[in-house]
N, C-alpha and C. Protein backbone atom coordinates (compact mmCIF):
# COMPACT_ATOMS: atom_id res chain seq x y z
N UNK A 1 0.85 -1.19 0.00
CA UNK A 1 0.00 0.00 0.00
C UNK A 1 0.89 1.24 0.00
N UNK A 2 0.08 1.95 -0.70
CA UNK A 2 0.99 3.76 -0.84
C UNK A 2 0.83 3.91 0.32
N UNK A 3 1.56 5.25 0.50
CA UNK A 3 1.87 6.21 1.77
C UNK A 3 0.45 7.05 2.04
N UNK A 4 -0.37 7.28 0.76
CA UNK A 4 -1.51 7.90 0.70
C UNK A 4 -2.83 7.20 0.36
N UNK A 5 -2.30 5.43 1.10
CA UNK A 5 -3.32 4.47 1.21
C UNK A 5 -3.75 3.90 -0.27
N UNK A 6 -3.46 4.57 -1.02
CA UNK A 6 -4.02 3.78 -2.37
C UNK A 6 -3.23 2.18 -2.69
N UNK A 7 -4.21 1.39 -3.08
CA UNK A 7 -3.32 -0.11 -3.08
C UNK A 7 -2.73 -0.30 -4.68
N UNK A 8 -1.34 -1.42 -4.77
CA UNK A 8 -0.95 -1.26 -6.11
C UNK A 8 -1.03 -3.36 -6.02
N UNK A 9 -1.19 -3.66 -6.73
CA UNK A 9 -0.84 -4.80 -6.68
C UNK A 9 -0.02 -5.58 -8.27
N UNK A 10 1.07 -6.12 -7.86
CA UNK A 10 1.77 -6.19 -9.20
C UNK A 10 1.55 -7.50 -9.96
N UNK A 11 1.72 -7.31 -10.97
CA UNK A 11 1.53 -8.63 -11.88
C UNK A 11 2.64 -9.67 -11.90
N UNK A 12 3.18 -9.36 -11.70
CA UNK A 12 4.86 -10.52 -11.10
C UNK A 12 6.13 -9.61 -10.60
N UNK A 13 6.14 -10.43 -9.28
CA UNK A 13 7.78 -9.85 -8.79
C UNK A 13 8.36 -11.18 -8.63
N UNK A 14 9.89 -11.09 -9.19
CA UNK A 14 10.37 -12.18 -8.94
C UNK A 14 11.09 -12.43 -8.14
N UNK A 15 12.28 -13.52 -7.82
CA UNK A 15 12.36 -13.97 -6.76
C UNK A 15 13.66 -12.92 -5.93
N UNK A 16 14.16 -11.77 -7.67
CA UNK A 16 15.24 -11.10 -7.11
C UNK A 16 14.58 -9.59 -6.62
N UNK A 17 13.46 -9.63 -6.70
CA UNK A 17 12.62 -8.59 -6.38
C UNK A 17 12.20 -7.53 -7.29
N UNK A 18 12.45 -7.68 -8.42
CA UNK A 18 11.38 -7.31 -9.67
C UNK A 18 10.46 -6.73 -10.03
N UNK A 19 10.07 -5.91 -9.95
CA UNK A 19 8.06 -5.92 -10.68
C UNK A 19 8.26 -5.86 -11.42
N UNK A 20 7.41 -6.46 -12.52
CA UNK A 20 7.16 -6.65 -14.14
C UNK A 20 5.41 -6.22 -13.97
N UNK A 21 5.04 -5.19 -14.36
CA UNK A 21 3.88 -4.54 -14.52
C UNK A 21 3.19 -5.02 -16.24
N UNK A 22 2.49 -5.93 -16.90
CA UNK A 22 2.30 -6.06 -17.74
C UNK A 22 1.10 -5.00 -18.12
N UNK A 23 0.78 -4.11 -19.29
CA UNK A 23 -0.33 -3.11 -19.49
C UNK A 23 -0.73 -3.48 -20.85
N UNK A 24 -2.18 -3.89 -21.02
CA UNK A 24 -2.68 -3.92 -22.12
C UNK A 24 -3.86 -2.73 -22.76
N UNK A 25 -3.97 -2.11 -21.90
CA UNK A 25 -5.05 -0.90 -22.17
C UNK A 25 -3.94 0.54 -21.87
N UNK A 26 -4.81 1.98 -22.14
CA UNK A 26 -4.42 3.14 -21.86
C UNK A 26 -3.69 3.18 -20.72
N UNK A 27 -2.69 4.29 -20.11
CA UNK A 27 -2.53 4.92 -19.27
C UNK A 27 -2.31 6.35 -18.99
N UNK A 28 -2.64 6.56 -18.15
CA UNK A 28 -2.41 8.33 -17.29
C UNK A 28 -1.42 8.42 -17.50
N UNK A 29 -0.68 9.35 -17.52
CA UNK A 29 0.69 10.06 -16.67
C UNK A 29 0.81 9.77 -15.25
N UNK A 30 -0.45 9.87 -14.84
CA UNK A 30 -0.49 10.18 -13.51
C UNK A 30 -0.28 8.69 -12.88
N UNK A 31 -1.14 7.52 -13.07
CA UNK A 31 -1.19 5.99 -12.81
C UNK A 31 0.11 5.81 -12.90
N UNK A 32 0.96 6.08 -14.35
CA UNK A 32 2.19 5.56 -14.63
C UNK A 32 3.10 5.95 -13.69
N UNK A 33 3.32 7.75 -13.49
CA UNK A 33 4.16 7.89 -12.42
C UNK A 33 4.08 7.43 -10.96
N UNK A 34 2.41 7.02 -10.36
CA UNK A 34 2.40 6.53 -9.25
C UNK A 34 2.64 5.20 -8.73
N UNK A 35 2.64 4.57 -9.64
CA UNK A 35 3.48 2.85 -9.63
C UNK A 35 4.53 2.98 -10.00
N UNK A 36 5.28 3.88 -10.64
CA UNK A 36 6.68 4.13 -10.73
C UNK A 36 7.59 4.49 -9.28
N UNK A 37 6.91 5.22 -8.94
CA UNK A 37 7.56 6.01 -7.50
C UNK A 37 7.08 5.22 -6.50
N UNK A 38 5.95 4.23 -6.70
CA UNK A 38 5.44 3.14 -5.59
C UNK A 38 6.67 1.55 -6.02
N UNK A 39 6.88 1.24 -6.82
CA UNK A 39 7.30 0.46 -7.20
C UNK A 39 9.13 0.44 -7.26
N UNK A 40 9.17 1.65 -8.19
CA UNK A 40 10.77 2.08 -8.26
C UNK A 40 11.43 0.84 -8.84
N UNK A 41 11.41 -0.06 -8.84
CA UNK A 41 12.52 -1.42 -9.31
C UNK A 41 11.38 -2.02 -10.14
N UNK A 42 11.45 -1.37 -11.50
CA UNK A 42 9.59 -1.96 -11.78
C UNK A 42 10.37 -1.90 -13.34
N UNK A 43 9.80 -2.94 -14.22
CA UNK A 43 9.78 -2.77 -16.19
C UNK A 43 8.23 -3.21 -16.23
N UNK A 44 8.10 -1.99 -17.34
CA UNK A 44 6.75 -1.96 -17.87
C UNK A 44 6.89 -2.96 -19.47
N UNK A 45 5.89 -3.62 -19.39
CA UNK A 45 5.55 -4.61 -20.82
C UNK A 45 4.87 -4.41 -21.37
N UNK A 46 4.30 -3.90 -22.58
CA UNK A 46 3.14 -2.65 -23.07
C UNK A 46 2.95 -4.17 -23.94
N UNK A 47 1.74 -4.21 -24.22
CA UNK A 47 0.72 -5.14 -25.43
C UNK A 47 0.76 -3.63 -26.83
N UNK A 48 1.74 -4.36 -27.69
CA UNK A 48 1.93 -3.37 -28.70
C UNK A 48 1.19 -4.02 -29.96
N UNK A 49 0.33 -4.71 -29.79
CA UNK A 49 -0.41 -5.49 -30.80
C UNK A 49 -1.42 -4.15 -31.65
N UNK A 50 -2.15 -3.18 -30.14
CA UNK A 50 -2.93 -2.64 -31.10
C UNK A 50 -2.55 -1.31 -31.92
N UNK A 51 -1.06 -1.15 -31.58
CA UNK A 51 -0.75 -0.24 -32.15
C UNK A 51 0.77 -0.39 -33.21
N UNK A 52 0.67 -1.79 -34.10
CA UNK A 52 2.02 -2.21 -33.98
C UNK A 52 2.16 -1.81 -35.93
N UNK A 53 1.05 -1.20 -36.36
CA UNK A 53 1.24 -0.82 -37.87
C UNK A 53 1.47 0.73 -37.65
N UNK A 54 1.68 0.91 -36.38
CA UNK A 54 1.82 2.43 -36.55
C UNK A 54 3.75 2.65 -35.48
N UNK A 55 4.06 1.35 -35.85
CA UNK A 55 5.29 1.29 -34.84
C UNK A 55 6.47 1.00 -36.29
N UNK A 56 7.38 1.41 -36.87
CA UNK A 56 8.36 0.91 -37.56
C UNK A 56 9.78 0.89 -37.37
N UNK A 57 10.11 -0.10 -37.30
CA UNK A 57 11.69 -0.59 -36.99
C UNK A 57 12.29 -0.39 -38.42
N UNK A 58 13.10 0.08 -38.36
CA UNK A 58 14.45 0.35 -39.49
C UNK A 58 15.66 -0.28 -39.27
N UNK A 59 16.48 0.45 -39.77
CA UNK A 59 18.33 -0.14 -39.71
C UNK A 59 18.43 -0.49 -38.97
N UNK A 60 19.75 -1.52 -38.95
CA UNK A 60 20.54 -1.65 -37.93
C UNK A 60 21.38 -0.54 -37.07
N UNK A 61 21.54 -0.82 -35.96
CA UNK A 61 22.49 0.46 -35.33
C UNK A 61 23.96 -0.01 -34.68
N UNK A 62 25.21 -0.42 -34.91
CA UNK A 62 26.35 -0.94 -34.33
C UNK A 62 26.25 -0.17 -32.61
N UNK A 63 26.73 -1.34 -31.70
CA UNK A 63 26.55 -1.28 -30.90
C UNK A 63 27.07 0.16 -30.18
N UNK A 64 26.53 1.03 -29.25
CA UNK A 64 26.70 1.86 -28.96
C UNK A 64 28.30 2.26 -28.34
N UNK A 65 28.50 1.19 -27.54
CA UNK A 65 29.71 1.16 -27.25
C UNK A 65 31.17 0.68 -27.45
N UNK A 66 30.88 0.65 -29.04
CA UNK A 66 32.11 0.08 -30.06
C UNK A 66 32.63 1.37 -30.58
N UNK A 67 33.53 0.76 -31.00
CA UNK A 67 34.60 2.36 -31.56
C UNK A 67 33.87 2.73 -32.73
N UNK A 68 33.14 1.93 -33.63
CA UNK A 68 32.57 2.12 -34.80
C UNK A 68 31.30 3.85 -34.60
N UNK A 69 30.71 3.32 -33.40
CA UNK A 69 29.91 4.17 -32.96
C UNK A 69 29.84 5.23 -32.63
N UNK A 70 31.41 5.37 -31.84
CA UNK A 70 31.77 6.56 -31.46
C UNK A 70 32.08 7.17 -32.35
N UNK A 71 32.40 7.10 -33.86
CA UNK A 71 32.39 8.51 -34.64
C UNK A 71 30.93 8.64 -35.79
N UNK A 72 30.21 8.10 -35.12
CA UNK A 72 28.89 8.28 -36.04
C UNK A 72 27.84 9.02 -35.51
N UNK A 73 27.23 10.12 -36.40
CA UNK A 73 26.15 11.15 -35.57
C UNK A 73 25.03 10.36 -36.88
N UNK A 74 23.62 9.39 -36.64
CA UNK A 74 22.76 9.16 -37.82
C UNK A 74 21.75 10.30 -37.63
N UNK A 75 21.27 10.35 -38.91
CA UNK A 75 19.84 11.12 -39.31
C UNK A 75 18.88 10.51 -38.99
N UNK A 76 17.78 11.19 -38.30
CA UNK A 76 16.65 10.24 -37.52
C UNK A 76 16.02 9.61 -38.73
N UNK A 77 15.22 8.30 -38.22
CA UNK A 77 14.64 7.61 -39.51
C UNK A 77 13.23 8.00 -39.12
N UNK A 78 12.45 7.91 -40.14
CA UNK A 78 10.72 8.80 -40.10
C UNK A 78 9.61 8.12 -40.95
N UNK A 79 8.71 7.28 -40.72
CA UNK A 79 7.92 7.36 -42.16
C UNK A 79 8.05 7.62 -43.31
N UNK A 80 8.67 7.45 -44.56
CA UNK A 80 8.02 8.02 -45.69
C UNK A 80 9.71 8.88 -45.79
N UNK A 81 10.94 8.98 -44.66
CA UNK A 81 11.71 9.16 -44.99
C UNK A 81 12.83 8.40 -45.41
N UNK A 82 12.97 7.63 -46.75
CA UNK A 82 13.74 6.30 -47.17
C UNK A 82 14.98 6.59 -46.69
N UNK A 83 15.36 7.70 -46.94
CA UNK A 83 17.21 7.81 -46.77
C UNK A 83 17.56 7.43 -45.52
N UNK A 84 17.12 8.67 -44.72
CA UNK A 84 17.48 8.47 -43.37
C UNK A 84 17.02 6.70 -42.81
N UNK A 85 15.57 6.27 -43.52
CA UNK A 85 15.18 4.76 -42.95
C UNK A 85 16.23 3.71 -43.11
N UNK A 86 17.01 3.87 -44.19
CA UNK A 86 17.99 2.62 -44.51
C UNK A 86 19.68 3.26 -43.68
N UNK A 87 19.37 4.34 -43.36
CA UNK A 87 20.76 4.55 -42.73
C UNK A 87 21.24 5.31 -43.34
N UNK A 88 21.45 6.42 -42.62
CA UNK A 88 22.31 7.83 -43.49
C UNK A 88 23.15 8.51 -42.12
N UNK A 89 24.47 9.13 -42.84
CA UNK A 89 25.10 9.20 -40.90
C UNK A 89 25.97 10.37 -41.11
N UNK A 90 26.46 11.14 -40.28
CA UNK A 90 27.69 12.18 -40.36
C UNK A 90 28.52 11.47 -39.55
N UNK A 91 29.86 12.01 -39.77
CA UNK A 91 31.15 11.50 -39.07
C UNK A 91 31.82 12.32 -38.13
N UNK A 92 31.80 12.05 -36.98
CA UNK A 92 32.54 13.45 -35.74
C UNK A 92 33.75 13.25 -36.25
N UNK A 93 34.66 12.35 -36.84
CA UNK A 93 36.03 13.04 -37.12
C UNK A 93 36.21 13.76 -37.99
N UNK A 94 35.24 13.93 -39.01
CA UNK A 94 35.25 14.89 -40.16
C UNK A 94 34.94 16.39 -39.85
N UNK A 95 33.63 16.53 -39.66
CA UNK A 95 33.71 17.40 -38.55
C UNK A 95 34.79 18.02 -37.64
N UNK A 96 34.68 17.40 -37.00
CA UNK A 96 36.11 18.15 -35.84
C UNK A 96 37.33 18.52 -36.89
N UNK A 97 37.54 18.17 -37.92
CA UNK A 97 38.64 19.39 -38.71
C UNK A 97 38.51 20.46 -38.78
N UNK A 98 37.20 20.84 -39.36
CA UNK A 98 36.56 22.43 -38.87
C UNK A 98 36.00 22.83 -38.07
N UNK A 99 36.19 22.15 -36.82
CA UNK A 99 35.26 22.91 -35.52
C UNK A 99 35.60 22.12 -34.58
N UNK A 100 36.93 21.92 -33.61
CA UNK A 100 37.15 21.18 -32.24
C UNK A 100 36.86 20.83 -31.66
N UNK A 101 35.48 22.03 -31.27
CA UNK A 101 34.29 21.88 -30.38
C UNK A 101 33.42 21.10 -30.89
N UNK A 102 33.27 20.67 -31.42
CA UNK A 102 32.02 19.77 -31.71
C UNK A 102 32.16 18.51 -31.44
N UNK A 103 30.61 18.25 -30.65
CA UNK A 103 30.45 17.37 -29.84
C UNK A 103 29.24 16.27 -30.58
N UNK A 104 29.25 15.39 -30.56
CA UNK A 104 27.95 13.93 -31.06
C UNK A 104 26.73 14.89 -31.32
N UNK A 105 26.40 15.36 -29.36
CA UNK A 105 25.15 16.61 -29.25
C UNK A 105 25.20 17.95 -30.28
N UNK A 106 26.39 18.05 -30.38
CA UNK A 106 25.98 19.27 -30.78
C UNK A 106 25.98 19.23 -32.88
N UNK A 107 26.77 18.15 -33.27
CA UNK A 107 26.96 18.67 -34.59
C UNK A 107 25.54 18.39 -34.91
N UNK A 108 25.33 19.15 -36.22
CA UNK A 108 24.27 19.74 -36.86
C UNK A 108 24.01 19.02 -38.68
N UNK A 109 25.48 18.76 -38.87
CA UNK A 109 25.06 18.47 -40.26
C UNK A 109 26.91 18.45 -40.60
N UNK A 110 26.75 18.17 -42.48
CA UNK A 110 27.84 18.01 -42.75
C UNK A 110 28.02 16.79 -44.10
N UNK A 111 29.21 16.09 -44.59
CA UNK A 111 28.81 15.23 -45.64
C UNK A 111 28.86 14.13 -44.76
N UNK A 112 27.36 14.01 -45.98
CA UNK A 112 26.39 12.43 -45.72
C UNK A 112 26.72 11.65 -46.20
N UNK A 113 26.72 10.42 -45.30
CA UNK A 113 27.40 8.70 -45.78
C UNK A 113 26.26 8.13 -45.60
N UNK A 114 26.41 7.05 -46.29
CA UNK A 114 24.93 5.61 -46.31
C UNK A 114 25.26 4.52 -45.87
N UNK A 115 24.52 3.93 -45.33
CA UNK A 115 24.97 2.44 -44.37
C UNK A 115 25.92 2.02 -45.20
N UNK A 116 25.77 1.81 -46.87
CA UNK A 116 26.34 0.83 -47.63
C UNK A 116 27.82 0.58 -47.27
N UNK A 117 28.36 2.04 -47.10
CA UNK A 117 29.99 2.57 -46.74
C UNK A 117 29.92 1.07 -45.67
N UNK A 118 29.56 0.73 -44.60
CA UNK A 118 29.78 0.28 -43.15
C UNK A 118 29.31 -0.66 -42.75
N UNK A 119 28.47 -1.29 -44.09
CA UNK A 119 27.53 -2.29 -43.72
C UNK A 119 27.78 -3.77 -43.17
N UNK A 120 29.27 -4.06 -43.38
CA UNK A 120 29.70 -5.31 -42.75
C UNK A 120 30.13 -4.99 -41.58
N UNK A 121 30.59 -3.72 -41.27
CA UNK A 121 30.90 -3.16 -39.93
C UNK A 121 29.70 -3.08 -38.90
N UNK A 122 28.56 -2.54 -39.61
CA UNK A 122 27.88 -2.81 -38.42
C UNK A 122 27.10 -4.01 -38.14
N UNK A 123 26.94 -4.86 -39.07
CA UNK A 123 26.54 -6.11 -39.21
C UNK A 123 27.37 -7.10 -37.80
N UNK A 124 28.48 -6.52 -38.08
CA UNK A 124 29.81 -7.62 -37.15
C UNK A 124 29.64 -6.78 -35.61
N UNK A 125 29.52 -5.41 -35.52
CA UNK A 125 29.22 -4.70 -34.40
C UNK A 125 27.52 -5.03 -33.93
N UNK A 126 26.54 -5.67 -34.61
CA UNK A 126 25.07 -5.22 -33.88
C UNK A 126 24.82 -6.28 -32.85
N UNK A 127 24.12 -5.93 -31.91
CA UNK A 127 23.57 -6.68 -30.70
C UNK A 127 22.14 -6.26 -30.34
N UNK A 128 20.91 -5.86 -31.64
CA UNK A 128 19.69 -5.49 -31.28
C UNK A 128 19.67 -4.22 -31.32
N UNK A 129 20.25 -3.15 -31.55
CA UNK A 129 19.99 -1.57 -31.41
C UNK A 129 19.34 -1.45 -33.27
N UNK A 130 18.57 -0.66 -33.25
CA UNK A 130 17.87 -0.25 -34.50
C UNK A 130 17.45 1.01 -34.02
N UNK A 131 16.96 1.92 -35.37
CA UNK A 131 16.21 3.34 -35.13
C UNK A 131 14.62 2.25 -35.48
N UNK A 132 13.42 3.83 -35.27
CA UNK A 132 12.50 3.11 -35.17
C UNK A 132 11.59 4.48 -35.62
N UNK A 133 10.63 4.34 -35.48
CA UNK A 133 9.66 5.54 -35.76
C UNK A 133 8.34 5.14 -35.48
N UNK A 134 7.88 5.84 -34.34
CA UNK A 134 6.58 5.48 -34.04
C UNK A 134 5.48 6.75 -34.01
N UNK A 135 4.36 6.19 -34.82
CA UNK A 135 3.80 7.65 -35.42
C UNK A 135 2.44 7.46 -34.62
N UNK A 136 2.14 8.64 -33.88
CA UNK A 136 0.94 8.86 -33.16
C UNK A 136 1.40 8.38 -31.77
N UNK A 137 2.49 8.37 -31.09
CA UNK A 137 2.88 7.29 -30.05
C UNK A 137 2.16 7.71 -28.72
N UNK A 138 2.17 6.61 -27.77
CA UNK A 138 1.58 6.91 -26.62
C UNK A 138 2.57 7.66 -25.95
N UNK A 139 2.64 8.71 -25.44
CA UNK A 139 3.57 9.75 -25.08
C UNK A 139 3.79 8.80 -23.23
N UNK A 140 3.21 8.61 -22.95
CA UNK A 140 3.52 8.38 -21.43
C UNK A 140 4.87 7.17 -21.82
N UNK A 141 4.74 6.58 -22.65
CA UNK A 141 5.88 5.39 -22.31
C UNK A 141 7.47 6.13 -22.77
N UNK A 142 7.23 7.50 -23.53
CA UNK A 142 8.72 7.64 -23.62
C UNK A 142 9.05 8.55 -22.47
N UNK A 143 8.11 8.84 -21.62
CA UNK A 143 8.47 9.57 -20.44
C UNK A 143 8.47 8.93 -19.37
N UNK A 144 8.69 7.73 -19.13
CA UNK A 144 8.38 6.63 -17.87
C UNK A 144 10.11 6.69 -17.96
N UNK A 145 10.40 6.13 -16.65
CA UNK A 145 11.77 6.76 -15.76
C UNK A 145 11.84 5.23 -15.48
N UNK A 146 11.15 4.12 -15.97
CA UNK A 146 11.68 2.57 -15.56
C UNK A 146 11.66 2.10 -16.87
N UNK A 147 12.39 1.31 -17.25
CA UNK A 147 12.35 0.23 -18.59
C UNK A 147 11.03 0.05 -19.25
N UNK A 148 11.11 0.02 -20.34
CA UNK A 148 9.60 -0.13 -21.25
C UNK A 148 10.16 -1.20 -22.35
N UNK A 149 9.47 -2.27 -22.36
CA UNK A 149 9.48 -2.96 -23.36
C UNK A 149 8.12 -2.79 -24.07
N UNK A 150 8.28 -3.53 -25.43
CA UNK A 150 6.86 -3.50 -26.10
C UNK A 150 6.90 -5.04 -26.49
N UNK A 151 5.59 -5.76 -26.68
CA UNK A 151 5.70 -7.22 -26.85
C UNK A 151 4.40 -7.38 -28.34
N UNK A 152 4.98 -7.70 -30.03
CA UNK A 152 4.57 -7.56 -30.52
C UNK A 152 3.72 -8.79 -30.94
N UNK A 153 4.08 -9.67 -29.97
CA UNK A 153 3.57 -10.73 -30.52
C UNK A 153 4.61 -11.84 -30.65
N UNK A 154 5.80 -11.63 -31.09
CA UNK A 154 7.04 -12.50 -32.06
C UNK A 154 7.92 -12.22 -30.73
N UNK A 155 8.92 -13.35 -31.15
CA UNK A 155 10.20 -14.01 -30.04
C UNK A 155 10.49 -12.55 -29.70
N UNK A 156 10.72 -11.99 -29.87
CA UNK A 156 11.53 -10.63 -29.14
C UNK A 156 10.17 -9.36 -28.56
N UNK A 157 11.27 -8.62 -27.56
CA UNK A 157 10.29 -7.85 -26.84
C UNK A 157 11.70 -6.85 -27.58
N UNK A 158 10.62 -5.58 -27.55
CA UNK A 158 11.34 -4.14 -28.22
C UNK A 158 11.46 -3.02 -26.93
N UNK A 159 12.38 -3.10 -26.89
CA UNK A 159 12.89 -2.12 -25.44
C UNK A 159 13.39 -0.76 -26.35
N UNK A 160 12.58 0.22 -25.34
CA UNK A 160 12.47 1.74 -25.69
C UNK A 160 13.71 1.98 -25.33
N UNK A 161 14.94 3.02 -26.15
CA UNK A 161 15.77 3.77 -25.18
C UNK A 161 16.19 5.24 -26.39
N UNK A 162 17.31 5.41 -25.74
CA UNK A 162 18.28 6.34 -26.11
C UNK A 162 19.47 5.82 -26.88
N UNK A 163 20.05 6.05 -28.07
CA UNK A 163 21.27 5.00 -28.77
C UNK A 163 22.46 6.34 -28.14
N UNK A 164 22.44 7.35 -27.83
CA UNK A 164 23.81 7.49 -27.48
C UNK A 164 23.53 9.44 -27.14
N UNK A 165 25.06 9.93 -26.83
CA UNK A 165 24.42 11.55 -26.40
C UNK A 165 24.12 12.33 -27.35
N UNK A 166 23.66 12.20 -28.52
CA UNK A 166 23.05 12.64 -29.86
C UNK A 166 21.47 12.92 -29.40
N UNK A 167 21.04 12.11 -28.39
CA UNK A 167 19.56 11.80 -28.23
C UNK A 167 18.66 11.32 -29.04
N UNK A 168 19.35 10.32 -30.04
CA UNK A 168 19.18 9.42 -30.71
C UNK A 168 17.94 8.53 -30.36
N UNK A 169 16.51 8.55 -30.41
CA UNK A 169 15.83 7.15 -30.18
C UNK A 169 15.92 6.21 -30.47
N UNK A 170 16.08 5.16 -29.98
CA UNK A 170 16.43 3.74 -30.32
C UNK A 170 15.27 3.02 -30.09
N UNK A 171 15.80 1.73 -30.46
CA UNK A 171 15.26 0.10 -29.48
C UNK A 171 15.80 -0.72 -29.70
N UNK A 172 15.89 -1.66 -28.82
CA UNK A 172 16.54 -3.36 -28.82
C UNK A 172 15.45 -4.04 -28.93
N UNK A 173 15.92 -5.14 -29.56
CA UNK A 173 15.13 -5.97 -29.63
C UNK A 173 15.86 -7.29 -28.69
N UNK A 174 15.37 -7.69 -27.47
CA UNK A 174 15.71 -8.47 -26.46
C UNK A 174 14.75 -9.73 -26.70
N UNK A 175 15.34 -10.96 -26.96
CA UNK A 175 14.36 -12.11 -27.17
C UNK A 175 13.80 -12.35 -25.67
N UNK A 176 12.51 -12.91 -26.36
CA UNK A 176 11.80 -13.58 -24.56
C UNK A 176 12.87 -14.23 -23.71
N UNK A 177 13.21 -15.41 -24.06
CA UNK A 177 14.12 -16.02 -23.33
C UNK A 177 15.14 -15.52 -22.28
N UNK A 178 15.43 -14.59 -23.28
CA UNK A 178 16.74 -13.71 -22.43
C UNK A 178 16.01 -12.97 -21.62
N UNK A 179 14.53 -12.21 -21.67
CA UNK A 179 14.53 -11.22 -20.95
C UNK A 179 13.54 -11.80 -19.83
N UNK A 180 13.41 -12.89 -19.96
CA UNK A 180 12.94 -13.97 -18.86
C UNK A 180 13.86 -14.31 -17.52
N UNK A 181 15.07 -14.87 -18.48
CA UNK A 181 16.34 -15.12 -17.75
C UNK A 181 16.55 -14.01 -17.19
N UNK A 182 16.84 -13.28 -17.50
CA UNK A 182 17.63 -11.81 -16.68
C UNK A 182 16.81 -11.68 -15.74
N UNK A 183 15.23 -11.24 -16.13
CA UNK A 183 14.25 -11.16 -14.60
C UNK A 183 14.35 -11.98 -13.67
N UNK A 184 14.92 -12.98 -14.09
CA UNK A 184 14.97 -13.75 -12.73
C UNK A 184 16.20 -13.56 -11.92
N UNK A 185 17.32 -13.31 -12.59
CA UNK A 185 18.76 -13.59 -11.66
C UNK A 185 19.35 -11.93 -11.62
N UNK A 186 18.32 -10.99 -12.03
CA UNK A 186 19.16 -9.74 -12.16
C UNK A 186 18.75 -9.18 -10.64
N UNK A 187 19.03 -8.24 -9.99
CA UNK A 187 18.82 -7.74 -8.95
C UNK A 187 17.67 -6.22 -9.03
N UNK A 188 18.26 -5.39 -10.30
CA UNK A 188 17.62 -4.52 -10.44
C UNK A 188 17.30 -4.15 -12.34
N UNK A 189 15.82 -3.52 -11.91
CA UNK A 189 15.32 -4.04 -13.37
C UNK A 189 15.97 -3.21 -14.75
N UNK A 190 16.92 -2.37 -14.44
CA UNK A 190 17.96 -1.31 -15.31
C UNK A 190 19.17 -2.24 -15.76
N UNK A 191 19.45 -3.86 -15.06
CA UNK A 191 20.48 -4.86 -15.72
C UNK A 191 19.70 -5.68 -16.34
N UNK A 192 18.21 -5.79 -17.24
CA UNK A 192 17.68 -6.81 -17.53
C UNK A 192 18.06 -6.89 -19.24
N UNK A 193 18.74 -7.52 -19.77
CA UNK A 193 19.17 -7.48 -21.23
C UNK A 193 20.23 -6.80 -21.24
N UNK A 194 21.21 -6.36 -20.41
CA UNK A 194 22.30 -5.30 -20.75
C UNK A 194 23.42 -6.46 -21.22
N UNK A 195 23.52 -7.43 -21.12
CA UNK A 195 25.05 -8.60 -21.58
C UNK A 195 23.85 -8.81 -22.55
N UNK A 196 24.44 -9.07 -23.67
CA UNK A 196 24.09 -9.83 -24.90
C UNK A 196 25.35 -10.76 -25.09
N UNK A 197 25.15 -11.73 -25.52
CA UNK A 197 25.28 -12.80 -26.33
C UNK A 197 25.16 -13.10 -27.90
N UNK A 198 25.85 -12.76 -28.61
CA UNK A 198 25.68 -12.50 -30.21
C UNK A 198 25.28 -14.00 -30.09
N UNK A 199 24.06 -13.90 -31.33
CA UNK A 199 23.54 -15.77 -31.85
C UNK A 199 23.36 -14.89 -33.36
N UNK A 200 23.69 -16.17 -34.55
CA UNK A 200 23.80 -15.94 -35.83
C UNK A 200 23.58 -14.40 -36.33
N UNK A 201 25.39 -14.08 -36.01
CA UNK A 201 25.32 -12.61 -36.91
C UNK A 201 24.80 -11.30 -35.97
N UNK A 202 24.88 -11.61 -34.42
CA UNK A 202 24.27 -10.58 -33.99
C UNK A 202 22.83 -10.16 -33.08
N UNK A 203 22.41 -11.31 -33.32
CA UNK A 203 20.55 -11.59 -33.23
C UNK A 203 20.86 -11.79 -31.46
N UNK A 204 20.19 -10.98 -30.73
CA UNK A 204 19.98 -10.90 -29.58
C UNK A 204 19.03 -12.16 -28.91
């Protein structure tokens, strides 16, 4: 029970102390933040079935924390925007010849490269990071302060994030299995999918 008596009751905590909140209908802001701050060690599992033609996964993204990554700023991918959808990118070392200061955050633009340049590179670098574009989105889940997966139906659950300090939107795609396993032996729900395991080529 809250501090202000209201009751929460969770849909599974596991044995490392967990909540896994599963949501198949709407939510508040308000509901979301109060099982957040009641809960605190909590991943939300959204039923993305009824909104999953208005959800699109694109490129691949090399893992965030490979050297490959660190000199790549991409162009967000969008609906109806092909270039940027298949992968289009600026380079911070190119950049920084004319401007020192420039940072992932801050560059702006500059000459454009296409996956094609990198494509075995990031193929050999990926572990589940992709851009994505979700049109009409439920705004509360990119503002929730605990893990958000989405479950489309198929072996993998699509975890909401950030690809790097660009403020890049991302997602992983974390198979059930794994993100089963982790709930059980992880301690807190911010280590659930963070070790990957490359299986054929990368596939999380």
């Amino acid at each position: 029970m809250a501090e202000d008596g209201e009751i929460h009751r969770a849909d599974v905590k596991t044995p490392t102390g967990i909540v896994i909140e599963i949501q198949h209908s709407s939510m508040t802001d308000a509901e979301r933040v109060s099982r957040e701050n009641f809960y605190q060690n909590l991943i939300w599992v959204i039923d993305g079935t009824v909104f999953q033609y208005n959800f699109d996964i694109y490129h691949m993204l090399p893992d965030p924390k490979s050297e490959l990554a660190q000199d790549l700023i991409w162009s967000k991918a969008k609906r109806h925007m092909n270039g940027a959808n298949a992968g289009m990118f600026f380079r911070l070392s190119e950049a920084l010849v004319d401007d020192p200061s420039v940072t992932k955050a801050t560059l702006r633009g500059g000459w454009v490269h296409g996956m094609r340049e990198i494509e075995e590179e990031v193929k050999n670098s990926y572990n589940g990071y992709h851009q994505y574009d979700w049109v009409r989105p439920r705004k509360t889940w990119l503002d929730a302060t605990c893990p958000v997966y989405i479950d489309f139906g198929d072996e993998y659950l699509v975890k909401l994030g950030t690809y790097d300090e660009s403020g890049l939107k991302c997602i992983r795609l974390v198979s059930k299995r794994k993100f089963v396993h982790d709930a059980m032996v992880e301690g807190e729900a911010r280590n659930v999918a963070t070790r990957f395991y490359p299986i054929a080529r990368g596939m999380p």
